[in-house]
N, C-alpha and C. Protein backbone atom coordinates (compact mmCIF):
# COMPACT_ATOMS: atom_id res chain seq x y z
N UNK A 1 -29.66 -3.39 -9.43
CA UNK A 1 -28.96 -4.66 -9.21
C UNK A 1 -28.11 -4.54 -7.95
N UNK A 2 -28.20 -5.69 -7.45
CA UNK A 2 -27.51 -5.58 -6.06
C UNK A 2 -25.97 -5.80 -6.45
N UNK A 3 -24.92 -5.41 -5.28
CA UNK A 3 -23.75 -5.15 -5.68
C UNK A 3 -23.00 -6.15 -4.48
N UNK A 4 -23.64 -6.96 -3.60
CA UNK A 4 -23.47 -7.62 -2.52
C UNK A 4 -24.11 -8.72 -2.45
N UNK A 5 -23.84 -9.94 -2.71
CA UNK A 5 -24.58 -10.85 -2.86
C UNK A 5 -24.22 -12.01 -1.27
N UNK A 6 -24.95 -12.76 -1.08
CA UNK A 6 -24.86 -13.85 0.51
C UNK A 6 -24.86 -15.49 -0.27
N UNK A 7 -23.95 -16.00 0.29
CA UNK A 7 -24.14 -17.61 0.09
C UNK A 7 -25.04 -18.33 0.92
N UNK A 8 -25.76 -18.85 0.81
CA UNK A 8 -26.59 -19.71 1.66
C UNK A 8 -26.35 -20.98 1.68
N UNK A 9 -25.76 -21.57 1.19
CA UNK A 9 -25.41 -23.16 0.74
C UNK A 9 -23.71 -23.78 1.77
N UNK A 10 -24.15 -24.57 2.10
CA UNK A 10 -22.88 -25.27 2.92
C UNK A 10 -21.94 -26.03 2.19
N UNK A 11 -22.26 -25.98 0.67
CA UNK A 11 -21.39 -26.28 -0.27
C UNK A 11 -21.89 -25.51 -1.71
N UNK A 12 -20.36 -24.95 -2.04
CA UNK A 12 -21.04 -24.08 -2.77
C UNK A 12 -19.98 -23.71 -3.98
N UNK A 13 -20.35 -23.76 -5.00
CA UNK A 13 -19.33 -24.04 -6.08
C UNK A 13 -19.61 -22.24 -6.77
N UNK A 14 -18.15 -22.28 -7.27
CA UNK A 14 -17.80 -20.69 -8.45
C UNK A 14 -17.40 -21.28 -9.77
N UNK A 15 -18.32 -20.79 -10.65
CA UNK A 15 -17.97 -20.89 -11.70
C UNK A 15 -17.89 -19.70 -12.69
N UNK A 16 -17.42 -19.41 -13.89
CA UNK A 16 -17.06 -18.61 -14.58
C UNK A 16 -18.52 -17.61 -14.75
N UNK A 17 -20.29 -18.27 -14.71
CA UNK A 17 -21.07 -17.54 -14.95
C UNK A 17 -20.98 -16.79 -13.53
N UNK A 18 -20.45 -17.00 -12.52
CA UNK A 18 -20.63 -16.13 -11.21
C UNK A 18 -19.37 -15.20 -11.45
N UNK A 19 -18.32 -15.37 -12.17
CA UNK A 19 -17.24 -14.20 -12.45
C UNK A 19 -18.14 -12.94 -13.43
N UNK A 20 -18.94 -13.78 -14.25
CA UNK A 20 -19.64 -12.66 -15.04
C UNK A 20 -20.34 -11.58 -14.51
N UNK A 21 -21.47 -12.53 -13.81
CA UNK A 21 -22.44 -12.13 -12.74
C UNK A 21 -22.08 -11.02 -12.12
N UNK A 22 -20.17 -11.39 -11.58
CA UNK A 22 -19.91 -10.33 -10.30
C UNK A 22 -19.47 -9.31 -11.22
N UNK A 23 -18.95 -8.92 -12.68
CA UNK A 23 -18.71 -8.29 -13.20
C UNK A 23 -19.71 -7.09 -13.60
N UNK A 24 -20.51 -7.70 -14.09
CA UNK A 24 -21.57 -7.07 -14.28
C UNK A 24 -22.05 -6.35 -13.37
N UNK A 25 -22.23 -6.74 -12.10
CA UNK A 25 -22.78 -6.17 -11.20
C UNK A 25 -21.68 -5.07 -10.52
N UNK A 26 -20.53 -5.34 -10.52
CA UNK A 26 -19.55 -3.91 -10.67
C UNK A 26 -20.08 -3.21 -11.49
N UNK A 27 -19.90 -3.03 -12.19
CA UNK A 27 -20.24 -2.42 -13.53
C UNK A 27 -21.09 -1.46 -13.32
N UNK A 28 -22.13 -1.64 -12.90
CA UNK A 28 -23.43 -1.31 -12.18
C UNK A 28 -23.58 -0.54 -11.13
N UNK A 29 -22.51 -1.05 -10.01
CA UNK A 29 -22.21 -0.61 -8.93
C UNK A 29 -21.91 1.03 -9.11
N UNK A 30 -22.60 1.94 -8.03
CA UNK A 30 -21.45 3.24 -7.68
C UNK A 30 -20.48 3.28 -7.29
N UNK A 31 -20.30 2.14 -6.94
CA UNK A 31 -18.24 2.32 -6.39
C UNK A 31 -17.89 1.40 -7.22
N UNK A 32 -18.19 0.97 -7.67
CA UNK A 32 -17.38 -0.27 -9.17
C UNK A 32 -17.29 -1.39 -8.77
N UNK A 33 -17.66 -1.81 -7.81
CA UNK A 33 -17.28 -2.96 -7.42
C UNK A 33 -18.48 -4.18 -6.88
N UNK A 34 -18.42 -5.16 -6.68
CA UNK A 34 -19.39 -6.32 -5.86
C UNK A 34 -18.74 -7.42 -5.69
N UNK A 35 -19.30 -7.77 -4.79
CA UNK A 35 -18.58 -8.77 -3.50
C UNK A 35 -19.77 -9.98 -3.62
N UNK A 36 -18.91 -11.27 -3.68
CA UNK A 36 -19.83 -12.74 -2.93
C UNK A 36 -19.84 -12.82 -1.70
N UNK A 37 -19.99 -12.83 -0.99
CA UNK A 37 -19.78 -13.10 0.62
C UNK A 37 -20.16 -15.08 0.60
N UNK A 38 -18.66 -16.05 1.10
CA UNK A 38 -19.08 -17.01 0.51
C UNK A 38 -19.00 -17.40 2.55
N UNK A 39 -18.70 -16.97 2.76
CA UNK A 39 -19.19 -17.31 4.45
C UNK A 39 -20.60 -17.47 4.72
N UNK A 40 -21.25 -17.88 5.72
CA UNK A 40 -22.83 -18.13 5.86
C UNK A 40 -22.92 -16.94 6.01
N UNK A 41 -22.04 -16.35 7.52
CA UNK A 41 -22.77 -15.31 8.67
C UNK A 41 -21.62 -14.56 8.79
N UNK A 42 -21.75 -13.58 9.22
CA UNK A 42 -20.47 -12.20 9.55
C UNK A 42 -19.97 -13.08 10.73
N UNK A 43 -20.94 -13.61 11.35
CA UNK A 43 -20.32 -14.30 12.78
C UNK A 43 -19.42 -15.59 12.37
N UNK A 44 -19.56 -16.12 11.31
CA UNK A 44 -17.87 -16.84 10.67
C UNK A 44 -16.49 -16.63 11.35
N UNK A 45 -15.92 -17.20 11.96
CA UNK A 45 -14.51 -17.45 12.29
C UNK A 45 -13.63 -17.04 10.77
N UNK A 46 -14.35 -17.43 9.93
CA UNK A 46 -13.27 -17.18 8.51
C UNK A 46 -14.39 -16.59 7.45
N UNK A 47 -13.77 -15.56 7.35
CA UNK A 47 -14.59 -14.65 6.10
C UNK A 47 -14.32 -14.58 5.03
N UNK A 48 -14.81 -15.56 3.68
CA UNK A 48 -14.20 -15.36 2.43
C UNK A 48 -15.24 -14.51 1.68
N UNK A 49 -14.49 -14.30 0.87
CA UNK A 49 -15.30 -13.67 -0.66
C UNK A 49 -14.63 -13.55 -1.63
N UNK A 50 -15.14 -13.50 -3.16
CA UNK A 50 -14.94 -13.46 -4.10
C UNK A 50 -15.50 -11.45 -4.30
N UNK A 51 -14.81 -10.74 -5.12
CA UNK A 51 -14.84 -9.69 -5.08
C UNK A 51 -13.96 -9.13 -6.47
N UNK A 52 -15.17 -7.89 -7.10
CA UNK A 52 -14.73 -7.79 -8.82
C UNK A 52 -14.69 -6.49 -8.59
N UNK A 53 -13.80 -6.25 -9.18
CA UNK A 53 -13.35 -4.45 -9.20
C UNK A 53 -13.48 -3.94 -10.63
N UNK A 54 -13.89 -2.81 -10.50
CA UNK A 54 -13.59 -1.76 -12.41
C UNK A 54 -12.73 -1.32 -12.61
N UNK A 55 -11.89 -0.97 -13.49
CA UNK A 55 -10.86 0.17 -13.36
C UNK A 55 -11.51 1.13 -13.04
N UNK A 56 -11.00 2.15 -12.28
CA UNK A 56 -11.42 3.11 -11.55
C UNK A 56 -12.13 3.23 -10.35
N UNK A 57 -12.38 1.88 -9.61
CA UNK A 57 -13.00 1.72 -8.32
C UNK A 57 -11.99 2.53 -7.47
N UNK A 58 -12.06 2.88 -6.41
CA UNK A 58 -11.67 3.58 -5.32
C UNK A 58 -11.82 2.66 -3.94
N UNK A 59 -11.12 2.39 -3.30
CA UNK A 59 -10.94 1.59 -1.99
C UNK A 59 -10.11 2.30 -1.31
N UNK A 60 -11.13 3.24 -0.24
CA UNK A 60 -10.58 4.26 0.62
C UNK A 60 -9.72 3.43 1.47
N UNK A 61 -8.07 4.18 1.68
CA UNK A 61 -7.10 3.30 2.43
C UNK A 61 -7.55 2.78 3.87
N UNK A 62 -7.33 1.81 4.72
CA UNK A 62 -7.50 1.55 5.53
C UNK A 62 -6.78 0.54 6.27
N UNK A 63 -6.94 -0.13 7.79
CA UNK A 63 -6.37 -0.87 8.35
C UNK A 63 -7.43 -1.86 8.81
N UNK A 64 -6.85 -3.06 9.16
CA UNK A 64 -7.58 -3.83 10.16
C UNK A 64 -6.79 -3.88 11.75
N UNK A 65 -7.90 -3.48 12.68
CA UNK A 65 -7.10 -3.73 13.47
C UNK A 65 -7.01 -5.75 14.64
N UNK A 66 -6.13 -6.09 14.34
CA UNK A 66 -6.19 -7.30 15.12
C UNK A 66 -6.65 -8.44 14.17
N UNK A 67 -6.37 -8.49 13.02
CA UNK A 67 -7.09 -9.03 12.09
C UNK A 67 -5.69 -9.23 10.93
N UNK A 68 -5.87 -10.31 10.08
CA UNK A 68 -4.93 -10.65 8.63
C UNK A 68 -6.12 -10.52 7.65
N UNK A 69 -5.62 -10.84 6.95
CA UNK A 69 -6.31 -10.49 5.50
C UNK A 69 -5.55 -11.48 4.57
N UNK A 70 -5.76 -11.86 3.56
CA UNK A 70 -4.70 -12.48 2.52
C UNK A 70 -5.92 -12.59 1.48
N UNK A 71 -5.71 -12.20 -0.26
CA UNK A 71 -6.35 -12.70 -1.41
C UNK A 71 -5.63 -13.37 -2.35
N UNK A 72 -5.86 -13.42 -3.28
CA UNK A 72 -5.57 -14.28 -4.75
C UNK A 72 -6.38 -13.03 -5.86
N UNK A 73 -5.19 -13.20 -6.76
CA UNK A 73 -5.35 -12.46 -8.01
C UNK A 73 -6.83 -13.50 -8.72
N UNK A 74 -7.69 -13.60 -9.21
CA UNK A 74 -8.13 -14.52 -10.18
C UNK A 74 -8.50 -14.39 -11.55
N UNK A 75 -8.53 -12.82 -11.63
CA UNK A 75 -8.27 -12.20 -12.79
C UNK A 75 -7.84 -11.14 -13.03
N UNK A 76 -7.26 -10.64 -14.04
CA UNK A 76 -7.23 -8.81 -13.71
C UNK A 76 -5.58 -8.54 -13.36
N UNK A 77 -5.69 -7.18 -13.33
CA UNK A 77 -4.01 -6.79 -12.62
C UNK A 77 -4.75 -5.90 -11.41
N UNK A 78 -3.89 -5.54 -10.29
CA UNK A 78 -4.11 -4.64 -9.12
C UNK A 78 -2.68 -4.01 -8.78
N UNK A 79 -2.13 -3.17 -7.80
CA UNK A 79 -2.00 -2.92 -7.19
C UNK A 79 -1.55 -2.79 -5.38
N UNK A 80 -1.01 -3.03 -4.62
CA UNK A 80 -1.64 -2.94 -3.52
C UNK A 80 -0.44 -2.03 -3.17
N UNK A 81 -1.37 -0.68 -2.33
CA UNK A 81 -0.22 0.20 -2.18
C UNK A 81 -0.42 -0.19 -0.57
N UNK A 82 0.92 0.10 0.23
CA UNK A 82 1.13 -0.06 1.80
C UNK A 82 1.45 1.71 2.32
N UNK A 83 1.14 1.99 3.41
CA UNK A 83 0.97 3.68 4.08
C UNK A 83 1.92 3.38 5.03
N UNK A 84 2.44 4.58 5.68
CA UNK A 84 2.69 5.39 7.00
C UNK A 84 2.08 5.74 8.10
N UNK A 85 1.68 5.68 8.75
CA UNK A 85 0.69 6.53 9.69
C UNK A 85 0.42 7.87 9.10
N UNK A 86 1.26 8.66 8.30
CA UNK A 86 1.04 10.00 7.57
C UNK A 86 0.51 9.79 6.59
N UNK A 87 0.57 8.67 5.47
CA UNK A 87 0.17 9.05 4.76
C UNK A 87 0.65 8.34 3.13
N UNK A 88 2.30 8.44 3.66
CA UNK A 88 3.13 7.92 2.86
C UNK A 88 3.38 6.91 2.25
N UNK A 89 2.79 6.96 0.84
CA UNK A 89 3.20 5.26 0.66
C UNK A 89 4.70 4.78 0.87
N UNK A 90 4.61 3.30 1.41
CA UNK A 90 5.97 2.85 1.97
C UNK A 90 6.27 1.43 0.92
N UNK A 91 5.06 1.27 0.16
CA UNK A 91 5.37 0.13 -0.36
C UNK A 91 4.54 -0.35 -1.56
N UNK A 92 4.36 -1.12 -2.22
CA UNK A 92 3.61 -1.18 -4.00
C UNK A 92 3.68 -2.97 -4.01
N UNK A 93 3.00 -3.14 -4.29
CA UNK A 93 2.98 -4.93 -4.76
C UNK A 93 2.14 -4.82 -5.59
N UNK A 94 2.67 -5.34 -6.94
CA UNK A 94 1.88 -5.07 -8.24
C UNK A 94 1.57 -7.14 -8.38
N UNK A 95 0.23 -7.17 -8.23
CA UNK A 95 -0.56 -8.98 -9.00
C UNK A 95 -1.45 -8.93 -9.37
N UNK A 96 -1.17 -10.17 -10.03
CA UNK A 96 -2.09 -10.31 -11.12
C UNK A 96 -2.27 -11.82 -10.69
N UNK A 97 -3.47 -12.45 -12.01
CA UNK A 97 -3.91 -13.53 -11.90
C UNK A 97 -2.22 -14.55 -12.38
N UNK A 98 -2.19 -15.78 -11.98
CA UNK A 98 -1.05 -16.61 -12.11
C UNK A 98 -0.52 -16.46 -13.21
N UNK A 99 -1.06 -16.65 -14.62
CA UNK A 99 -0.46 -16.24 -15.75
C UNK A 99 -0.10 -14.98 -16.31
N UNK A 100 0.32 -13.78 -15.41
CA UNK A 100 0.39 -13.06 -15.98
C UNK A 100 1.75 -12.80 -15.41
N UNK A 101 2.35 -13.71 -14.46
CA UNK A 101 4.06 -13.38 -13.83
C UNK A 101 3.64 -12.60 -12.85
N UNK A 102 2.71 -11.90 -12.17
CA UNK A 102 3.06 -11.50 -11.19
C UNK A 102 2.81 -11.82 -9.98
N UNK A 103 3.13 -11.13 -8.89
CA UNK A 103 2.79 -12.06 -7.31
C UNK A 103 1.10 -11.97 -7.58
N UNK A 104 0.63 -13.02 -7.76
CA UNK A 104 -1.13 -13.47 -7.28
C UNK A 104 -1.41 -13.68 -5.83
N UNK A 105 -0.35 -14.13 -4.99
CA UNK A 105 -1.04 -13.75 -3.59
C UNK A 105 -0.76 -13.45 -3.12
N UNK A 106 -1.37 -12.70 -1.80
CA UNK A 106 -0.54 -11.77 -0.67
C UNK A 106 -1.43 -11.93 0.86
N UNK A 107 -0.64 -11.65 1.57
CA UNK A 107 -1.26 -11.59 3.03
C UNK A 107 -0.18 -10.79 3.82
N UNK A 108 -1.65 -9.75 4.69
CA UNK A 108 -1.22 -8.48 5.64
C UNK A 108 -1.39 -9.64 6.94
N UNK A 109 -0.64 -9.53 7.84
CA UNK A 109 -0.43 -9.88 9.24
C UNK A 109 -0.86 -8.85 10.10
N UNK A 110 -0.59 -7.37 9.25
CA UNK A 110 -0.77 -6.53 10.42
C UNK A 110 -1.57 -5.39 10.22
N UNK A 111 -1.40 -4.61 11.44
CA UNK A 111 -2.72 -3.11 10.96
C UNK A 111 -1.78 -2.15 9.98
N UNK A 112 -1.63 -2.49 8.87
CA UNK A 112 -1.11 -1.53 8.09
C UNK A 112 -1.74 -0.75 7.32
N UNK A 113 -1.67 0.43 7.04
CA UNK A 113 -2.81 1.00 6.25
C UNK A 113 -2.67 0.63 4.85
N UNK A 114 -3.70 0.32 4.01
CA UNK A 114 -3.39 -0.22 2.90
C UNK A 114 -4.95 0.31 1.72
N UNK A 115 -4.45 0.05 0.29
CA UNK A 115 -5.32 -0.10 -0.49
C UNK A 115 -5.01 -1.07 -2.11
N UNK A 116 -6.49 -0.93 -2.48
CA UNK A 116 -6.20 -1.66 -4.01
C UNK A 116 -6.66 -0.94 -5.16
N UNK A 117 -5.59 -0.61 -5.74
CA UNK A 117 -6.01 -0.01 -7.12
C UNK A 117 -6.05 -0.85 -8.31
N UNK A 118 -7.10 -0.90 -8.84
CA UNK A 118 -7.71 -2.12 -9.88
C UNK A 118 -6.44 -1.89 -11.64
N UNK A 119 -6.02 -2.37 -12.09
CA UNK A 119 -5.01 -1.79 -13.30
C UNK A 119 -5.94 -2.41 -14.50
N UNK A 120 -6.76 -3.61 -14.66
CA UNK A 120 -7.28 -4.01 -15.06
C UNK A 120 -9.07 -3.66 -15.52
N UNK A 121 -9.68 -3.62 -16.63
CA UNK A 121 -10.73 -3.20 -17.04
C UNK A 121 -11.75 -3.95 -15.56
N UNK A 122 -11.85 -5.03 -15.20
CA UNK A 122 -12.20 -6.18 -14.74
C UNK A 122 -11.22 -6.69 -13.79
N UNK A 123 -11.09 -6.35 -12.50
CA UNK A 123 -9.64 -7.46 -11.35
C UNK A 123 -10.44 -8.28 -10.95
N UNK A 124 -10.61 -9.42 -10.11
CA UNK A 124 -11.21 -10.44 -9.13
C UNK A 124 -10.26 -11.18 -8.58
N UNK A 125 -10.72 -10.71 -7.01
CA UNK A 125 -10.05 -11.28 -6.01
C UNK A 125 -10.69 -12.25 -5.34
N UNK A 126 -9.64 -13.48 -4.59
CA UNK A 126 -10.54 -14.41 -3.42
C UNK A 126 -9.70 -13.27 -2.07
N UNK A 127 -10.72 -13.22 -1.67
CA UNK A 127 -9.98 -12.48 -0.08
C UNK A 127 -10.84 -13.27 1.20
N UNK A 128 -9.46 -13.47 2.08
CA UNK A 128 -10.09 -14.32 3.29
C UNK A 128 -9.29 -13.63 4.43
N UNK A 129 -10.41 -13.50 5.09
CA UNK A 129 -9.92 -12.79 6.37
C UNK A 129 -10.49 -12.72 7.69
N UNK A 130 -10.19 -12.66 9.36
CA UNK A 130 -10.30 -13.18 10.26
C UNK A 130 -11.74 -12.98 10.75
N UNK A 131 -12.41 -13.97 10.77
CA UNK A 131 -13.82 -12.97 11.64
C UNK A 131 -14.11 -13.10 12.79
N UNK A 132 -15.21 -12.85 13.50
CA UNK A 132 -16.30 -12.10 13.02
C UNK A 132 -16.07 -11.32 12.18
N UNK A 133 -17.21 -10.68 11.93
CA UNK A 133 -17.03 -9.38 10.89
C UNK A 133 -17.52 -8.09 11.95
N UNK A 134 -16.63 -7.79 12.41
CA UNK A 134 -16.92 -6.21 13.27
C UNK A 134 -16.61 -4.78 12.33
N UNK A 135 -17.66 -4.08 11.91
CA UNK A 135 -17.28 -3.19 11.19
C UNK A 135 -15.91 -2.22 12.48
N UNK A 136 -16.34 -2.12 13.29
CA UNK A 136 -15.85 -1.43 14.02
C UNK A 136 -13.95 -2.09 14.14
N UNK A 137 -13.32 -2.58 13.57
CA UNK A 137 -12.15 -3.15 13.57
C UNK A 137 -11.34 -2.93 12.56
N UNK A 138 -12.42 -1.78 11.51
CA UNK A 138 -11.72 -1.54 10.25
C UNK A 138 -11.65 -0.07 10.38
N UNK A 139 -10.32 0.76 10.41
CA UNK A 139 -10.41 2.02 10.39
C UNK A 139 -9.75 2.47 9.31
N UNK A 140 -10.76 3.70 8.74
CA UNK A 140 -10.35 4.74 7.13
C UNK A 140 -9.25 5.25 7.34
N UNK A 141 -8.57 5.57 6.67
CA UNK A 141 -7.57 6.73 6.83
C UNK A 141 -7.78 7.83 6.51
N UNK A 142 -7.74 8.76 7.79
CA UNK A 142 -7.65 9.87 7.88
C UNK A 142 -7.59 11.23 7.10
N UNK A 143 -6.13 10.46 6.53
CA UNK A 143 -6.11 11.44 5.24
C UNK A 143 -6.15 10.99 3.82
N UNK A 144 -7.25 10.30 4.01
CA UNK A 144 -7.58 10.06 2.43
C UNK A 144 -8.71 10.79 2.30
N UNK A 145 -8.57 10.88 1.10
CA UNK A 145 -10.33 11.60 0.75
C UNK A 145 -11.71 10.45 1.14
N UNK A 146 -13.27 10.95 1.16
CA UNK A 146 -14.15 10.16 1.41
C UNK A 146 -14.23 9.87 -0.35
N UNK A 147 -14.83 8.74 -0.42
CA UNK A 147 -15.19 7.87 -1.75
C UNK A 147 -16.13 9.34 -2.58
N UNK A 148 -16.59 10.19 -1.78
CA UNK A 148 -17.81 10.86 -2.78
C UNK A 148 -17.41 12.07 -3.47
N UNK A 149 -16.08 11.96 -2.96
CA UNK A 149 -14.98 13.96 -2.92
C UNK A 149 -14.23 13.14 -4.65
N UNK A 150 -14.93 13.39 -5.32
CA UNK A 150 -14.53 12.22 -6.49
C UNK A 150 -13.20 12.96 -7.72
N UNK A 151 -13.26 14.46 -6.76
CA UNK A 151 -11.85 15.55 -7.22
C UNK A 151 -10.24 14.89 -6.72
N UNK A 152 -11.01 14.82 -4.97
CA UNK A 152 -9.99 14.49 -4.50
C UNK A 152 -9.37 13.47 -5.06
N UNK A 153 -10.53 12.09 -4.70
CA UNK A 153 -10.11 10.85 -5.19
C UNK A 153 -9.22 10.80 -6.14
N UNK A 154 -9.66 11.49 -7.28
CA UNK A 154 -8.55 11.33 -8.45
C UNK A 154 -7.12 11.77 -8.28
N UNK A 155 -7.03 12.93 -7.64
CA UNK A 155 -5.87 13.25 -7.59
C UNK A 155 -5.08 12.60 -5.99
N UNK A 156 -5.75 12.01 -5.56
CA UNK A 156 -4.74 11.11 -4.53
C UNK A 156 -4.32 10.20 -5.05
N UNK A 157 -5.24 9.43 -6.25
CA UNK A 157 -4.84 8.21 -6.68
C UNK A 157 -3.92 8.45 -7.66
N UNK A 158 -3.90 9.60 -8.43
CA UNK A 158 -2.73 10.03 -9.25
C UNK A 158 -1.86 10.65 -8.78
N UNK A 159 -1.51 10.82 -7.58
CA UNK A 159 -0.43 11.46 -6.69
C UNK A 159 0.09 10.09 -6.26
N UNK A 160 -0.22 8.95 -5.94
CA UNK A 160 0.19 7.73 -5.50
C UNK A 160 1.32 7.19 -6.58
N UNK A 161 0.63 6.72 -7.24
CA UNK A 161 2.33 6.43 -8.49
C UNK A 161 1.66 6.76 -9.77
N UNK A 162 2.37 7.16 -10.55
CA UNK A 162 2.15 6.94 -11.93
C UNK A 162 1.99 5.66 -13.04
N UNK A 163 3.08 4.78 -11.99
CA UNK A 163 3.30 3.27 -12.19
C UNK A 163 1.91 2.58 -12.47
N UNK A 164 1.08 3.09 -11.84
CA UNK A 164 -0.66 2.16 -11.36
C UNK A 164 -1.51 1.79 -12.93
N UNK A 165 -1.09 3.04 -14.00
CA UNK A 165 -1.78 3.14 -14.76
C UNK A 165 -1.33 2.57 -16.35
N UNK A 166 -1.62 1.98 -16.93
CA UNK A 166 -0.62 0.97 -18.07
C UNK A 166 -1.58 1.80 -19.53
């Protein structure tokens, strides 16, 4: 099952069987996760997607450079930890979907290094952010582990807070 799906339609509706859909197909996923891509083309001025996380997905930290970002909780709890250039987390924003009290939306302005840790069995985000889509504008951090070092992973993500995990 694919874990990346494309919109083709110039109008194009989400409904709860496409929350399933994307669930499932996390589920499925080796990194836990799958993405709508509701833009036509990477070459989009504005890049949305709908995007379902597992608990336990991994989203190696990173930056955009020259680029915002902003999502919406739509289900689920997350996370979003903020870095240092070293390394250090500098900052935590814990949301969720609207009914659950916590901040549901957020937007980066800048190249900060950042990630999302899923708190929820099931999270889903709307994330919209500047395009084109240049892979080359998104850089890993350094000192994170790669997604496949799945020792490391754990223990960076449990070195991050203790807070993450309910």
């Amino acid at each position: 099952m694919t874990s990346v799906f494309h919109n083709q339609d110039a109008i194009f509706e989400i409904n709860s069987s496409w929350l399933l859909r994307l669930k499932q197909a996390a589920s499925q996923s080796q990194l836990l996760r799958a993405r709508l891509c509701l833009h036509l083309s990477s070459d989009d001025l504005v890049q949305e997607m709908l995007i379902a996380f597992c608990r336990g997905s991994y989203i190696r930290p990173h930056r955009h450079m020259a680029k915002s970002e902003s999502f919406h909780v739509v289900e689920g709890k997350l996370i979003v930890v903020l870095f240092d250039d070293e390394g250090k987390p500098t900052q935590e924003i814990r949301m969720g979907a609207p009914d659950t009290g916590e901040s549901f939306l957020y937007r980066l302005s800048s190249s900060v290094w950042h990630t999302v840790i899923p708190l929820s069995d099931y999270t889903i985000i709307h994330e919209t952010t500047t395009g084109p889509f240049d892979p080359t504008e998104t850089q890993v951090a350094p000192w994170s582990p790669d997604e496949s070092a799945t020792t490391a992973v754990k223990k960076f993500i449990g070195q991050l807070t203790t807070s993450c995990y309910e």
